[in-house]
PDB file of N, CA and C in Angstrom:
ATOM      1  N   UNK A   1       5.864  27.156   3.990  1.00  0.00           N
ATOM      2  CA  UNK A   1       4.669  26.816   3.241  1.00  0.00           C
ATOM      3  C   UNK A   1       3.762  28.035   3.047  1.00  0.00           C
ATOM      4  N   UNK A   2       3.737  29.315   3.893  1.00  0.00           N
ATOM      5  CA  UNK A   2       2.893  30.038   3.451  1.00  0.00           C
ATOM      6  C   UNK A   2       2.850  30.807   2.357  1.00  0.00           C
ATOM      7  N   UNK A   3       1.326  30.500   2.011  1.00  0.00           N
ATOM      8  CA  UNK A   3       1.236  31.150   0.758  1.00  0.00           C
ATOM      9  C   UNK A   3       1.444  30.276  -0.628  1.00  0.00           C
ATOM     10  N   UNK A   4       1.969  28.972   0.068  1.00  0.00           N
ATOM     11  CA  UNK A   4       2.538  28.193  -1.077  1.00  0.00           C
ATOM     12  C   UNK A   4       1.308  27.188  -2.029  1.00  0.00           C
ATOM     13  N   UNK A   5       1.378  26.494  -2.810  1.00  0.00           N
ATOM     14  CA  UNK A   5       0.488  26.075  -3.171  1.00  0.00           C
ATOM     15  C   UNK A   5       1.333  24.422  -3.148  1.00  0.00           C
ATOM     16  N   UNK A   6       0.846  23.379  -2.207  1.00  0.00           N
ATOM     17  CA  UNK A   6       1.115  21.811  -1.936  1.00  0.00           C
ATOM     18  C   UNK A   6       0.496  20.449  -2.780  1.00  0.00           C
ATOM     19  N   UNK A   7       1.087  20.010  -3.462  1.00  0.00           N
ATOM     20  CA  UNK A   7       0.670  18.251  -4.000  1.00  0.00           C
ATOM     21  C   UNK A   7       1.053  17.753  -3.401  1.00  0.00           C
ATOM     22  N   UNK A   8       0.727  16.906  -2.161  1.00  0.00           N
ATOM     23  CA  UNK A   8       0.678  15.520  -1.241  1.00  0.00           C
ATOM     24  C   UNK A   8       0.278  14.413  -2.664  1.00  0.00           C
ATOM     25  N   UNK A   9       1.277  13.580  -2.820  1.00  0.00           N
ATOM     26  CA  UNK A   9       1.229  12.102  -3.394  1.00  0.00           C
ATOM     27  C   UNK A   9       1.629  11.009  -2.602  1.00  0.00           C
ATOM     28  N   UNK A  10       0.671   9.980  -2.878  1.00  0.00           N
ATOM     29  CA  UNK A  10       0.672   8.843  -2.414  1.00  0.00           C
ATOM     30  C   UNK A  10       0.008   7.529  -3.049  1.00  0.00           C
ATOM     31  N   UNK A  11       0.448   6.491  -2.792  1.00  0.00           N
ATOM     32  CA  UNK A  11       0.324   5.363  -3.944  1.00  0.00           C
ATOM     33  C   UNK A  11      -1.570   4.903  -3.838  1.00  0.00           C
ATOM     34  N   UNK A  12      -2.061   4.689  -2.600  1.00  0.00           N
ATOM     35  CA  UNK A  12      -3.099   4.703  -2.418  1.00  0.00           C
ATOM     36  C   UNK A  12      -3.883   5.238  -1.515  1.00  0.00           C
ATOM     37  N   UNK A  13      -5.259   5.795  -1.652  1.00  0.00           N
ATOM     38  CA  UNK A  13      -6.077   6.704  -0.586  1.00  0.00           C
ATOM     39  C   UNK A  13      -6.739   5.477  -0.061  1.00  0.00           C
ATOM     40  N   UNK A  14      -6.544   4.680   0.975  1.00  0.00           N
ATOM     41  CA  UNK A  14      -6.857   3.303   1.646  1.00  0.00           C
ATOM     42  C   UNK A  14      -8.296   3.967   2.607  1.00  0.00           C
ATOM     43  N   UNK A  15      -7.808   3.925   4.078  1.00  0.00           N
ATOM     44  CA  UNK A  15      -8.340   4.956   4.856  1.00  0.00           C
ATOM     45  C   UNK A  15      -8.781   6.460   4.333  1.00  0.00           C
ATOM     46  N   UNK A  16      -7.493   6.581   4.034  1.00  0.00           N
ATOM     47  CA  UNK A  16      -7.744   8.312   3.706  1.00  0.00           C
ATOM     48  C   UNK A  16      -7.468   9.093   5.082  1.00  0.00           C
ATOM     49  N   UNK A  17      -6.908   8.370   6.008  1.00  0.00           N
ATOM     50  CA  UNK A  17      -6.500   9.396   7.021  1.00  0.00           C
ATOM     51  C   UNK A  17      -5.317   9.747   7.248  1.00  0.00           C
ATOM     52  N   UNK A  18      -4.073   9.257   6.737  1.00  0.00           N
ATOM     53  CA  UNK A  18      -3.265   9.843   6.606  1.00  0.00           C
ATOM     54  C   UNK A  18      -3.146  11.400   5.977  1.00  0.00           C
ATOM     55  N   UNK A  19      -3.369  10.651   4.673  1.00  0.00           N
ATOM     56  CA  UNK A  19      -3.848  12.212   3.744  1.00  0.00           C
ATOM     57  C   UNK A  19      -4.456  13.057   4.083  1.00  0.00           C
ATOM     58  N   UNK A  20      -5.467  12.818   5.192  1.00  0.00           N
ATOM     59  CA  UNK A  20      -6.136  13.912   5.872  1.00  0.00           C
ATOM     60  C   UNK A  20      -5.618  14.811   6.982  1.00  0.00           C
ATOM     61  N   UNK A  21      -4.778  13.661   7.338  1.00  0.00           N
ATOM     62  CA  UNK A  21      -3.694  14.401   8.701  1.00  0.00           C
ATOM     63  C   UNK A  21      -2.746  14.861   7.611  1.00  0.00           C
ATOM     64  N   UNK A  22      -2.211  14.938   6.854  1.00  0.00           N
ATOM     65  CA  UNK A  22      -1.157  15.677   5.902  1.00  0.00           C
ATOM     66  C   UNK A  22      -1.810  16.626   5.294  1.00  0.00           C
ATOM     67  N   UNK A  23      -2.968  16.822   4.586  1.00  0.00           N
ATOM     68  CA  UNK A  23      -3.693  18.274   4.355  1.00  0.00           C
ATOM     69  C   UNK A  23      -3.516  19.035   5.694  1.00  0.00           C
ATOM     70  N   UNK A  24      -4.312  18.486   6.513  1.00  0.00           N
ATOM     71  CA  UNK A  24      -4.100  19.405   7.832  1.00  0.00           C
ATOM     72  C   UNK A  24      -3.477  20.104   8.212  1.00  0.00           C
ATOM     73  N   UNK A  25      -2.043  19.536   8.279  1.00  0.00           N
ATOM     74  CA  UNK A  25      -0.551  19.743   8.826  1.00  0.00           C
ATOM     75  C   UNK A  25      -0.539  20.848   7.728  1.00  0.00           C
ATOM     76  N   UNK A  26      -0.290  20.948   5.969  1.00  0.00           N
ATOM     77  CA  UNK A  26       0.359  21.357   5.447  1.00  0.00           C
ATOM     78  C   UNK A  26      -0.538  22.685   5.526  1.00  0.00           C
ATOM     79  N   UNK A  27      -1.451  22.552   5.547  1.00  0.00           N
ATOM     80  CA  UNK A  27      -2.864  23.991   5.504  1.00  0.00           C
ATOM     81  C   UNK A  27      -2.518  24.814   7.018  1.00  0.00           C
ATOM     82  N   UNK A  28      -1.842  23.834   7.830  1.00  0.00           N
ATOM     83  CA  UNK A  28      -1.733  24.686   9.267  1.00  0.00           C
ATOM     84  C   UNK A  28      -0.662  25.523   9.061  1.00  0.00           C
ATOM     85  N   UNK A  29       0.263  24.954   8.255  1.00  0.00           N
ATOM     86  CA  UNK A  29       1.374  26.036   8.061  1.00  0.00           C
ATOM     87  C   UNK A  29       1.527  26.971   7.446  1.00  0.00           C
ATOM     88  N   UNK A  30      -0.074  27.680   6.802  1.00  0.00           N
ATOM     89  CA  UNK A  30      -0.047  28.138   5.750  1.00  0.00           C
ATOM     90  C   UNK A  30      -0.291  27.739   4.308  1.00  0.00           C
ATOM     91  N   UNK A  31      -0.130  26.725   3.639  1.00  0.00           N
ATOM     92  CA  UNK A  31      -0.409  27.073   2.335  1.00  0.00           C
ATOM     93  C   UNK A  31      -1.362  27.313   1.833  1.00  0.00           C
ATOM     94  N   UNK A  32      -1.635  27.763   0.612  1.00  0.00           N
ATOM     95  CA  UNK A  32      -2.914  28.382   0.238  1.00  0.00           C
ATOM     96  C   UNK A  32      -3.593  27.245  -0.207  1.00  0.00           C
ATOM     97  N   UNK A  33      -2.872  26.701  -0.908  1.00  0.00           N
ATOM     98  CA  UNK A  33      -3.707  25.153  -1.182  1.00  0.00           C
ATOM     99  C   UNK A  33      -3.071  24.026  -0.979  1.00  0.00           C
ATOM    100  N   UNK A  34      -3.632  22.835  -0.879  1.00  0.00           N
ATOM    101  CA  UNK A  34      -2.954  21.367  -1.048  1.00  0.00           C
ATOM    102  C   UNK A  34      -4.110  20.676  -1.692  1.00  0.00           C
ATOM    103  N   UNK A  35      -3.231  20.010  -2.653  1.00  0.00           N
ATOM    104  CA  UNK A  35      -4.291  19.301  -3.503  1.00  0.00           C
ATOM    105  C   UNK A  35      -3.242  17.883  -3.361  1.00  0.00           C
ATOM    106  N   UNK A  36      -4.316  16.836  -3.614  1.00  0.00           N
ATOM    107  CA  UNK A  36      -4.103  15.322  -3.124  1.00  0.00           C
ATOM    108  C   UNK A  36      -4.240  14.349  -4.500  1.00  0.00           C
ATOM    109  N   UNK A  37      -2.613  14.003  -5.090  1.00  0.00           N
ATOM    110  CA  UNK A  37      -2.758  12.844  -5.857  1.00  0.00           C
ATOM    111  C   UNK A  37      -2.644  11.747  -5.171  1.00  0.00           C
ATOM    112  N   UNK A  38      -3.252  10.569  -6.202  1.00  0.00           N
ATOM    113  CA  UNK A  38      -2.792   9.171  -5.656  1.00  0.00           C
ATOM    114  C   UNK A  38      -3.142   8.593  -6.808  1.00  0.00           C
ATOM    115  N   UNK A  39      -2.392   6.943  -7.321  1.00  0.00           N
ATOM    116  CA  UNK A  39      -2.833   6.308  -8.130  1.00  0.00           C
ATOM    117  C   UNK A  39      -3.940   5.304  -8.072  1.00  0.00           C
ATOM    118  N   UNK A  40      -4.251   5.148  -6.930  1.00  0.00           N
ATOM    119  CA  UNK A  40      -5.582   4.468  -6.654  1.00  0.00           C
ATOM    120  C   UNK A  40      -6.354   4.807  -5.336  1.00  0.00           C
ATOM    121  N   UNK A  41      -7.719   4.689  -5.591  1.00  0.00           N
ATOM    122  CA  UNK A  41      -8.195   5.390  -4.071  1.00  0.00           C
ATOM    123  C   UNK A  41      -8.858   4.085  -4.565  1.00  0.00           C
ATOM    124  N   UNK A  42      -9.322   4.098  -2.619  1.00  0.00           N
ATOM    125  CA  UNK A  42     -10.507   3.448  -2.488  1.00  0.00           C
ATOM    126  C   UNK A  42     -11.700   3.546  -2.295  1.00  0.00           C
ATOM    127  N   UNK A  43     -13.073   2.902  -2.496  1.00  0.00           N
ATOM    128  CA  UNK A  43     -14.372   3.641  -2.441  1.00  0.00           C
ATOM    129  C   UNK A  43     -14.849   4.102  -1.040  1.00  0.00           C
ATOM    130  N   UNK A  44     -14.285   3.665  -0.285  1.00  0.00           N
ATOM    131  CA  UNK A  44     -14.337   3.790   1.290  1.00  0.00           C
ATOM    132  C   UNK A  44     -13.241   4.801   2.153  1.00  0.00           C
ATOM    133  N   UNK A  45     -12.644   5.369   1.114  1.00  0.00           N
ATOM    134  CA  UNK A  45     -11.891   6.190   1.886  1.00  0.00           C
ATOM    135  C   UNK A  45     -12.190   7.666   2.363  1.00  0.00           C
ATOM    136  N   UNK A  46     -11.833   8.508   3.151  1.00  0.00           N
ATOM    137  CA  UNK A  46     -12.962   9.446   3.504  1.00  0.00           C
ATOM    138  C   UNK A  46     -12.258  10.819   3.129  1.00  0.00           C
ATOM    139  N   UNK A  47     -10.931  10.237   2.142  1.00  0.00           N
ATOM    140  CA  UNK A  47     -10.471  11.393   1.163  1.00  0.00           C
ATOM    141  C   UNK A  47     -10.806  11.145  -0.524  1.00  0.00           C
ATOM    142  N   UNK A  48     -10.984  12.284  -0.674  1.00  0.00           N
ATOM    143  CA  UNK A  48     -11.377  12.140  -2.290  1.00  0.00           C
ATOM    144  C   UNK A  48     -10.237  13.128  -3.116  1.00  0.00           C
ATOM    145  N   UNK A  49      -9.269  12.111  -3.562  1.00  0.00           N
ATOM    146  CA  UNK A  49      -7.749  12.817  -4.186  1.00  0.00           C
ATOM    147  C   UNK A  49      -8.771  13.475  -5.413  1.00  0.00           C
ATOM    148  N   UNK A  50      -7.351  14.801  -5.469  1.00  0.00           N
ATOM    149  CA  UNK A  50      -8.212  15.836  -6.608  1.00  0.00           C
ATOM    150  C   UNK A  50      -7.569  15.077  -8.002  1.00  0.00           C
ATOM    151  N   UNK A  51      -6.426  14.178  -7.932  1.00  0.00           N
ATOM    152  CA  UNK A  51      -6.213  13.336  -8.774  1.00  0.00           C
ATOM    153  C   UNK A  51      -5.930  12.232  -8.748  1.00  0.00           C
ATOM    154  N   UNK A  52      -6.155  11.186  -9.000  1.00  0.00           N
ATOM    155  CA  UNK A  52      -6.548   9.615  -9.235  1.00  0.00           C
ATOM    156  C   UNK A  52      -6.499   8.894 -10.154  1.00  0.00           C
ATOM    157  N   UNK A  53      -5.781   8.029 -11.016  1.00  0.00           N
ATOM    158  CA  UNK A  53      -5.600   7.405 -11.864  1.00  0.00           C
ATOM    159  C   UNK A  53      -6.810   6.070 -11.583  1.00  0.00           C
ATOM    160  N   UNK A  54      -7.010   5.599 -10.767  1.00  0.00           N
ATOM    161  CA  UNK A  54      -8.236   4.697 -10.739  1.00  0.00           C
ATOM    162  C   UNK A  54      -8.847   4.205  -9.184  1.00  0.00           C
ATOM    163  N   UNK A  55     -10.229   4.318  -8.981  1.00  0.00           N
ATOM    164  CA  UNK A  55     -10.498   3.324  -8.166  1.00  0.00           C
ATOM    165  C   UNK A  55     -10.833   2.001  -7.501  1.00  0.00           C
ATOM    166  N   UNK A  56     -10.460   1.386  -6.919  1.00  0.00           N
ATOM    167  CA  UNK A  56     -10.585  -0.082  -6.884  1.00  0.00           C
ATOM    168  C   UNK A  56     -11.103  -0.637  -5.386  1.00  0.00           C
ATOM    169  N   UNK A  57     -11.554  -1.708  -5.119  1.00  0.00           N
ATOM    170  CA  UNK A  57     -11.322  -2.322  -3.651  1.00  0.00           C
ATOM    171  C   UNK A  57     -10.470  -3.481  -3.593  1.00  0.00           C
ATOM    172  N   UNK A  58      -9.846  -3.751  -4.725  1.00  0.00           N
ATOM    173  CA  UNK A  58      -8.844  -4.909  -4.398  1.00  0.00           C
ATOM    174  C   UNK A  58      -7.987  -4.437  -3.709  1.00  0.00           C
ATOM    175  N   UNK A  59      -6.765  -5.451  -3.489  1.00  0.00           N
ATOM    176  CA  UNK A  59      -5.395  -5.402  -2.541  1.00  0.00           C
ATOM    177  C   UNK A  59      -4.387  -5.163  -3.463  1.00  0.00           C
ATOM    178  N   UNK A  60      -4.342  -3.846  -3.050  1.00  0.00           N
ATOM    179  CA  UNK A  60      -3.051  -3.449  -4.267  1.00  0.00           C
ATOM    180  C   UNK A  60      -1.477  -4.094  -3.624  1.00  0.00           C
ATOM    181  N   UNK A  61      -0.521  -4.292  -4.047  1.00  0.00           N
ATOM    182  CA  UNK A  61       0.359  -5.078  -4.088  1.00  0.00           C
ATOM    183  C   UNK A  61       1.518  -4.364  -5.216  1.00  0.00           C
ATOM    184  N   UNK A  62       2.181  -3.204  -4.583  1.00  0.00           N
ATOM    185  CA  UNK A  62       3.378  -2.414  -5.866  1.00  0.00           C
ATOM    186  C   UNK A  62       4.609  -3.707  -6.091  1.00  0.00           C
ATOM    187  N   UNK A  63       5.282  -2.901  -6.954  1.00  0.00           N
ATOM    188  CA  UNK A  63       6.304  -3.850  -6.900  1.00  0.00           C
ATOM    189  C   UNK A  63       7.909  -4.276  -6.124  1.00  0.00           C
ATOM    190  N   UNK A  64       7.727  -2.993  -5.732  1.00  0.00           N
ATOM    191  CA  UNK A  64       8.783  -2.429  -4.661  1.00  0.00           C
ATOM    192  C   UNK A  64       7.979  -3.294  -3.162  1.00  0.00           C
ATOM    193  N   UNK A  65       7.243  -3.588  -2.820  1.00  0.00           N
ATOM    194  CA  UNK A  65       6.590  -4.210  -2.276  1.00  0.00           C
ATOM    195  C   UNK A  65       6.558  -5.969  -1.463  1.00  0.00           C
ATOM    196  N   UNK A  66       6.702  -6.489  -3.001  1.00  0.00           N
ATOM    197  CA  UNK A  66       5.898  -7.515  -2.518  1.00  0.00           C
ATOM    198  C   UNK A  66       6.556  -8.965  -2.020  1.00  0.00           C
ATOM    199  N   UNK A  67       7.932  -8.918  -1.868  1.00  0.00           N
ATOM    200  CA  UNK A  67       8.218  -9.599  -0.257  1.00  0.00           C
ATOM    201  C   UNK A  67       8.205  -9.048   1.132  1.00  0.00           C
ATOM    202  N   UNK A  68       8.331  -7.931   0.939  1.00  0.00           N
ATOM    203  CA  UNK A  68       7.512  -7.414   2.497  1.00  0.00           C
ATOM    204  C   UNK A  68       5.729  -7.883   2.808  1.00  0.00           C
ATOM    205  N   UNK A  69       5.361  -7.902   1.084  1.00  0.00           N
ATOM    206  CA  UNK A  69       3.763  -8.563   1.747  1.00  0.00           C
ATOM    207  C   UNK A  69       3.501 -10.194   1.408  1.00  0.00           C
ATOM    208  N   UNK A  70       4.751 -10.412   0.791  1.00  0.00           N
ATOM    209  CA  UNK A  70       5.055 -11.975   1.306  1.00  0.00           C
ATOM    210  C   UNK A  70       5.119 -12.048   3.021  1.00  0.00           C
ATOM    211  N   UNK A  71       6.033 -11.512   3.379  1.00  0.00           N
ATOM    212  CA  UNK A  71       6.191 -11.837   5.013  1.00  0.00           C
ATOM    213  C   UNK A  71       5.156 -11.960   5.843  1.00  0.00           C
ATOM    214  N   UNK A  72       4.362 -10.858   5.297  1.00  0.00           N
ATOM    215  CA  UNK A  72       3.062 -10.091   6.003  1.00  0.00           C
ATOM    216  C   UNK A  72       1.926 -11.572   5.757  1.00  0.00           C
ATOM    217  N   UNK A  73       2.057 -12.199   4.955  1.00  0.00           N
ATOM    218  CA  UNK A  73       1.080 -13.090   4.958  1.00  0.00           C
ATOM    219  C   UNK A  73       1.915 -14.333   5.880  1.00  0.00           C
ATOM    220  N   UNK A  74       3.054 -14.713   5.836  1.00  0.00           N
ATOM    221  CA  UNK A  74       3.221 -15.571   6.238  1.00  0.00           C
ATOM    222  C   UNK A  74       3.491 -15.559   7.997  1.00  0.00           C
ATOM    223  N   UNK A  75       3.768 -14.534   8.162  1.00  0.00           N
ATOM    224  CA  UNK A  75       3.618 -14.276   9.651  1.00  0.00           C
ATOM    225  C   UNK A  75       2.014 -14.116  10.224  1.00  0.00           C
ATOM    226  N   UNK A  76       1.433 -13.664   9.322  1.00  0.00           N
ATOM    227  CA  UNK A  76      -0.325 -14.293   9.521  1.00  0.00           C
ATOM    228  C   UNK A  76      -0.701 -15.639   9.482  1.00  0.00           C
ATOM    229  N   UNK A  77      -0.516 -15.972   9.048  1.00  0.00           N
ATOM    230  CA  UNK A  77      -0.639 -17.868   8.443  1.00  0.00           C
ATOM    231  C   UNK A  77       0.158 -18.584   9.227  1.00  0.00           C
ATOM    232  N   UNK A  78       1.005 -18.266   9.616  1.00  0.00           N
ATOM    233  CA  UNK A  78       2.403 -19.364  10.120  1.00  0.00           C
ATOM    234  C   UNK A  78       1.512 -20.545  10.571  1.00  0.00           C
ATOM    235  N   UNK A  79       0.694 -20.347  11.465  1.00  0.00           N
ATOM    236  CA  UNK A  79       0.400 -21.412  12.342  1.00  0.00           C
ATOM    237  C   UNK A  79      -0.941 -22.149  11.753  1.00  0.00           C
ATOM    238  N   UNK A  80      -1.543 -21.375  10.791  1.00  0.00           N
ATOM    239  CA  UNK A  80      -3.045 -21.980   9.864  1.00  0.00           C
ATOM    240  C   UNK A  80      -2.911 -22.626   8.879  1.00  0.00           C
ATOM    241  N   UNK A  81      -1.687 -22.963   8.385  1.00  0.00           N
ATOM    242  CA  UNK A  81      -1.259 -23.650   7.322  1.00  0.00           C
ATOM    243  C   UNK A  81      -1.528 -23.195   6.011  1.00  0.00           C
ATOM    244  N   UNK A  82      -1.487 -22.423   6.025  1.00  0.00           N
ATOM    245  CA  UNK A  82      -1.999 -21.715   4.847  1.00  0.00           C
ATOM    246  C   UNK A  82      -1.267 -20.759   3.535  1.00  0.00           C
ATOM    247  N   UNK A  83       0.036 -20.847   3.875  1.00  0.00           N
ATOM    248  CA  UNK A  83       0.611 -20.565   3.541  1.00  0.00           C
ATOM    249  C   UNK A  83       0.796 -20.184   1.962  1.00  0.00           C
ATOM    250  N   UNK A  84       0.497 -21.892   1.539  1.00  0.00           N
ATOM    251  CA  UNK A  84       0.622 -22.401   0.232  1.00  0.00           C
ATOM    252  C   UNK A  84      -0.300 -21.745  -0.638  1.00  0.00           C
ATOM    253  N   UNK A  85      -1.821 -21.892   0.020  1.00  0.00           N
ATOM    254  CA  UNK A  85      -2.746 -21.161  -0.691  1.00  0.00           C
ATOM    255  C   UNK A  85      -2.628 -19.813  -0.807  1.00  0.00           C
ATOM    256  N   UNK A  86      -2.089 -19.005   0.242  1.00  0.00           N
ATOM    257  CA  UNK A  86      -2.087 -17.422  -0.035  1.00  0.00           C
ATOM    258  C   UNK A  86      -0.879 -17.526  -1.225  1.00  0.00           C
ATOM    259  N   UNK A  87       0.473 -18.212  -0.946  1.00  0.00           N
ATOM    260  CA  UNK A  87       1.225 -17.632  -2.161  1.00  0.00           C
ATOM    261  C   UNK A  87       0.535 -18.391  -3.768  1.00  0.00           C
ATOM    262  N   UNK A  88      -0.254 -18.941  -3.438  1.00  0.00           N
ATOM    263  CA  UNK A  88      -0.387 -19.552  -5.083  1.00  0.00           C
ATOM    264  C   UNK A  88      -1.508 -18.371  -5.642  1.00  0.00           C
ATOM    265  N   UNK A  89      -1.917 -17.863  -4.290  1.00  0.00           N
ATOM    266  CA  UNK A  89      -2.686 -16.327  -4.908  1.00  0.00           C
ATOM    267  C   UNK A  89      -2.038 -15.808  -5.190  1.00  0.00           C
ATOM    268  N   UNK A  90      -0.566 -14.829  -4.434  1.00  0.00           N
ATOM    269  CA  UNK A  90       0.013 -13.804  -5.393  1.00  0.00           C
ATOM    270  C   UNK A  90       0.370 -14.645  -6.998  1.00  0.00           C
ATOM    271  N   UNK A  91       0.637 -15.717  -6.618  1.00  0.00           N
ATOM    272  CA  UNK A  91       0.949 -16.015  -8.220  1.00  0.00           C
ATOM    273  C   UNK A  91       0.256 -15.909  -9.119  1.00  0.00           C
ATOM    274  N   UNK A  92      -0.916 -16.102  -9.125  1.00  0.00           N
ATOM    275  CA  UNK A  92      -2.251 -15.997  -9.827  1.00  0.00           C
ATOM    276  C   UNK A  92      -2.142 -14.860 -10.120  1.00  0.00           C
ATOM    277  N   UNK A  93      -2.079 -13.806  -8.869  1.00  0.00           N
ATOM    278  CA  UNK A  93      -2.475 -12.371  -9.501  1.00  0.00           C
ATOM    279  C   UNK A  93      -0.764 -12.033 -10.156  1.00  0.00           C
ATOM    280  N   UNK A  94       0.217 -12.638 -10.655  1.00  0.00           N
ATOM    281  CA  UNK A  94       1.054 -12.126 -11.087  1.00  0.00           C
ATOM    282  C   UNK A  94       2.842 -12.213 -10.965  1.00  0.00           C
ATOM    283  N   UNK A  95       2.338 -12.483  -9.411  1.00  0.00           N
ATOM    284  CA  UNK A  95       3.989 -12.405  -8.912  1.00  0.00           C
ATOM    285  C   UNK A  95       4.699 -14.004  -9.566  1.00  0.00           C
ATOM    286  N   UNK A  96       5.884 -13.676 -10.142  1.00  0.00           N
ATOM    287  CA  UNK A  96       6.402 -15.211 -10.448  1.00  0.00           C
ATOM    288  C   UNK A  96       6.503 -16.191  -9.342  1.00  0.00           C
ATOM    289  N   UNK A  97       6.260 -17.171  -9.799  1.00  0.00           N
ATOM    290  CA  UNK A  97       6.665 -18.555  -8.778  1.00  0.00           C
ATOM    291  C   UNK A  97       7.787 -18.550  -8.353  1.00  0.00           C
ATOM    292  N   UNK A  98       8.944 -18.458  -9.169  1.00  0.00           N
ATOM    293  CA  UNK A  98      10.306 -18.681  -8.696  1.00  0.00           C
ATOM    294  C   UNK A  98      10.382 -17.265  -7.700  1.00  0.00           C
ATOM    295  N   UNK A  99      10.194 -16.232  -7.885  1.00  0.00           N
ATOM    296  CA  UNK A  99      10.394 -15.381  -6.903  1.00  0.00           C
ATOM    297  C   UNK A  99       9.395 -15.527  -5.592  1.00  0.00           C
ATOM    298  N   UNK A 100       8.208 -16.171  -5.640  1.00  0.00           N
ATOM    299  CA  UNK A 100       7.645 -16.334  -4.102  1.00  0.00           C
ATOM    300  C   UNK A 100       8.715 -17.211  -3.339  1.00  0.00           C
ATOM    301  N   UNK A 101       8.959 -18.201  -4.181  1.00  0.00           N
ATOM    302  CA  UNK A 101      10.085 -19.177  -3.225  1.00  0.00           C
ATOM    303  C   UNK A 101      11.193 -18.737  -3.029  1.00  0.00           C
ATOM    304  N   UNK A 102      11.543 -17.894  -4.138  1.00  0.00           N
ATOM    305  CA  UNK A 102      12.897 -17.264  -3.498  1.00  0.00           C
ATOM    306  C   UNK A 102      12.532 -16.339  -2.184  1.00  0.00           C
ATOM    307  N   UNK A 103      12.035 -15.127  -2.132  1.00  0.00           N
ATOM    308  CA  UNK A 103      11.205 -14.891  -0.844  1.00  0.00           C
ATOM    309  C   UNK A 103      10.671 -15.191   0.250  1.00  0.00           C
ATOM    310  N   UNK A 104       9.921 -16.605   0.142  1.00  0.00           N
ATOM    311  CA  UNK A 104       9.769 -17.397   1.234  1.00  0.00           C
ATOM    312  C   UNK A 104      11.505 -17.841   1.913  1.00  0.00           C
ATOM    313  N   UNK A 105      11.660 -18.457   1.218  1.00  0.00           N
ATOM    314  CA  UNK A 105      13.145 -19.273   1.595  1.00  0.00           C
ATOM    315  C   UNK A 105      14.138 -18.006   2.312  1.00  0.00           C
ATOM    316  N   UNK A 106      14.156 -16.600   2.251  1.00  0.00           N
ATOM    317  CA  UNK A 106      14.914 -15.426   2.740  1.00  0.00           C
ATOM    318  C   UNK A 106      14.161 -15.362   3.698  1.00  0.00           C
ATOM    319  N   UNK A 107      12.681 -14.680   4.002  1.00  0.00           N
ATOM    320  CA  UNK A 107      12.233 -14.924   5.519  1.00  0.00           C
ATOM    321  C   UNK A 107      12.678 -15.920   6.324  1.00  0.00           C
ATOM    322  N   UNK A 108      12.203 -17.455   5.888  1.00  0.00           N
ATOM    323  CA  UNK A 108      12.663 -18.371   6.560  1.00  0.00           C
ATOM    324  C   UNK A 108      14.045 -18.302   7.285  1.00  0.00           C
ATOM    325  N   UNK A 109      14.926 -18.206   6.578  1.00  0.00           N
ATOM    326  CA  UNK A 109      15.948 -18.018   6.798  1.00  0.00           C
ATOM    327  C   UNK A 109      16.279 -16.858   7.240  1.00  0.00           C
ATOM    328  N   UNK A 110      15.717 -15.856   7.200  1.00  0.00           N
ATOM    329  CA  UNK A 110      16.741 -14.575   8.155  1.00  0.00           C
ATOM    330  C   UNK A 110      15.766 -14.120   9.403  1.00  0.00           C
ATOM    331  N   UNK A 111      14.480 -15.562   9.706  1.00  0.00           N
ATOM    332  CA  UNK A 111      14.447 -15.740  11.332  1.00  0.00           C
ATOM    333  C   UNK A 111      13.696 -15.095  11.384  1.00  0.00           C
ATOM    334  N   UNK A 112      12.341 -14.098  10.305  1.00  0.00           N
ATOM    335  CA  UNK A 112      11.495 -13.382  10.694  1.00  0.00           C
ATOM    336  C   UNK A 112      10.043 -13.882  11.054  1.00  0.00           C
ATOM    337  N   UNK A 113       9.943 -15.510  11.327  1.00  0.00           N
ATOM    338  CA  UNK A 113       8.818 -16.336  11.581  1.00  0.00           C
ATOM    339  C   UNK A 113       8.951 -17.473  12.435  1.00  0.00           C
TER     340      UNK A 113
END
């Protein structure tokens, strides 16, 4: 890295401490610069990417994603019943119906709840 000039990308600046421990790291080894994309930061984060496509405070949700944050809700919920209402939110915000149930029905079944 020395001498080099670094772009750290990442999907969102949440915290912002990752990115901050990765400037760190990459500046310790030398480079002359690191500059920080991301496609969404948040207003609370305590990095400010030198590039940013937008900021938001919603719950971003990629698409590569979002039966892993199916699981993530339902292993929260399991026992609050709540289930129904969180997935009729991702649907709302987008995700198809037939794919939450297909998703649900694969956790269920491969024992992760």
């Amino acid at each position: 890295m020395a001498g080099k000039k670094a772009l750290l990308v990442d999907d969102v600046a949440d915290t912002g401490k990752s990115l901050q421990l990765a400037r760190a790291h990459v500046l310790q080894h030398g480079a002359a610069d690191a500059r920080i994309a991301t496609l969404y930061k948040k207003p609370w984060s305590i990095i400010k990417p030198d590039y940013c496509e937008a900021e938001t405070n919603c719950w971003v949700v990629f698409p590569w994603e979002r039966k892993e944050t199916l699981r993530k809700i339902v292993m929260k919920h399991r026992e609050k019943g709540v289930i129904d209402a969180e997935m009729a939110k991702l649907v709302k915000a987008g995700l198809p119906k037939q794919l939450a149930k297909r998703f649900l029905k694969e956790i269920f079944e491969a024992g992760k709840c």
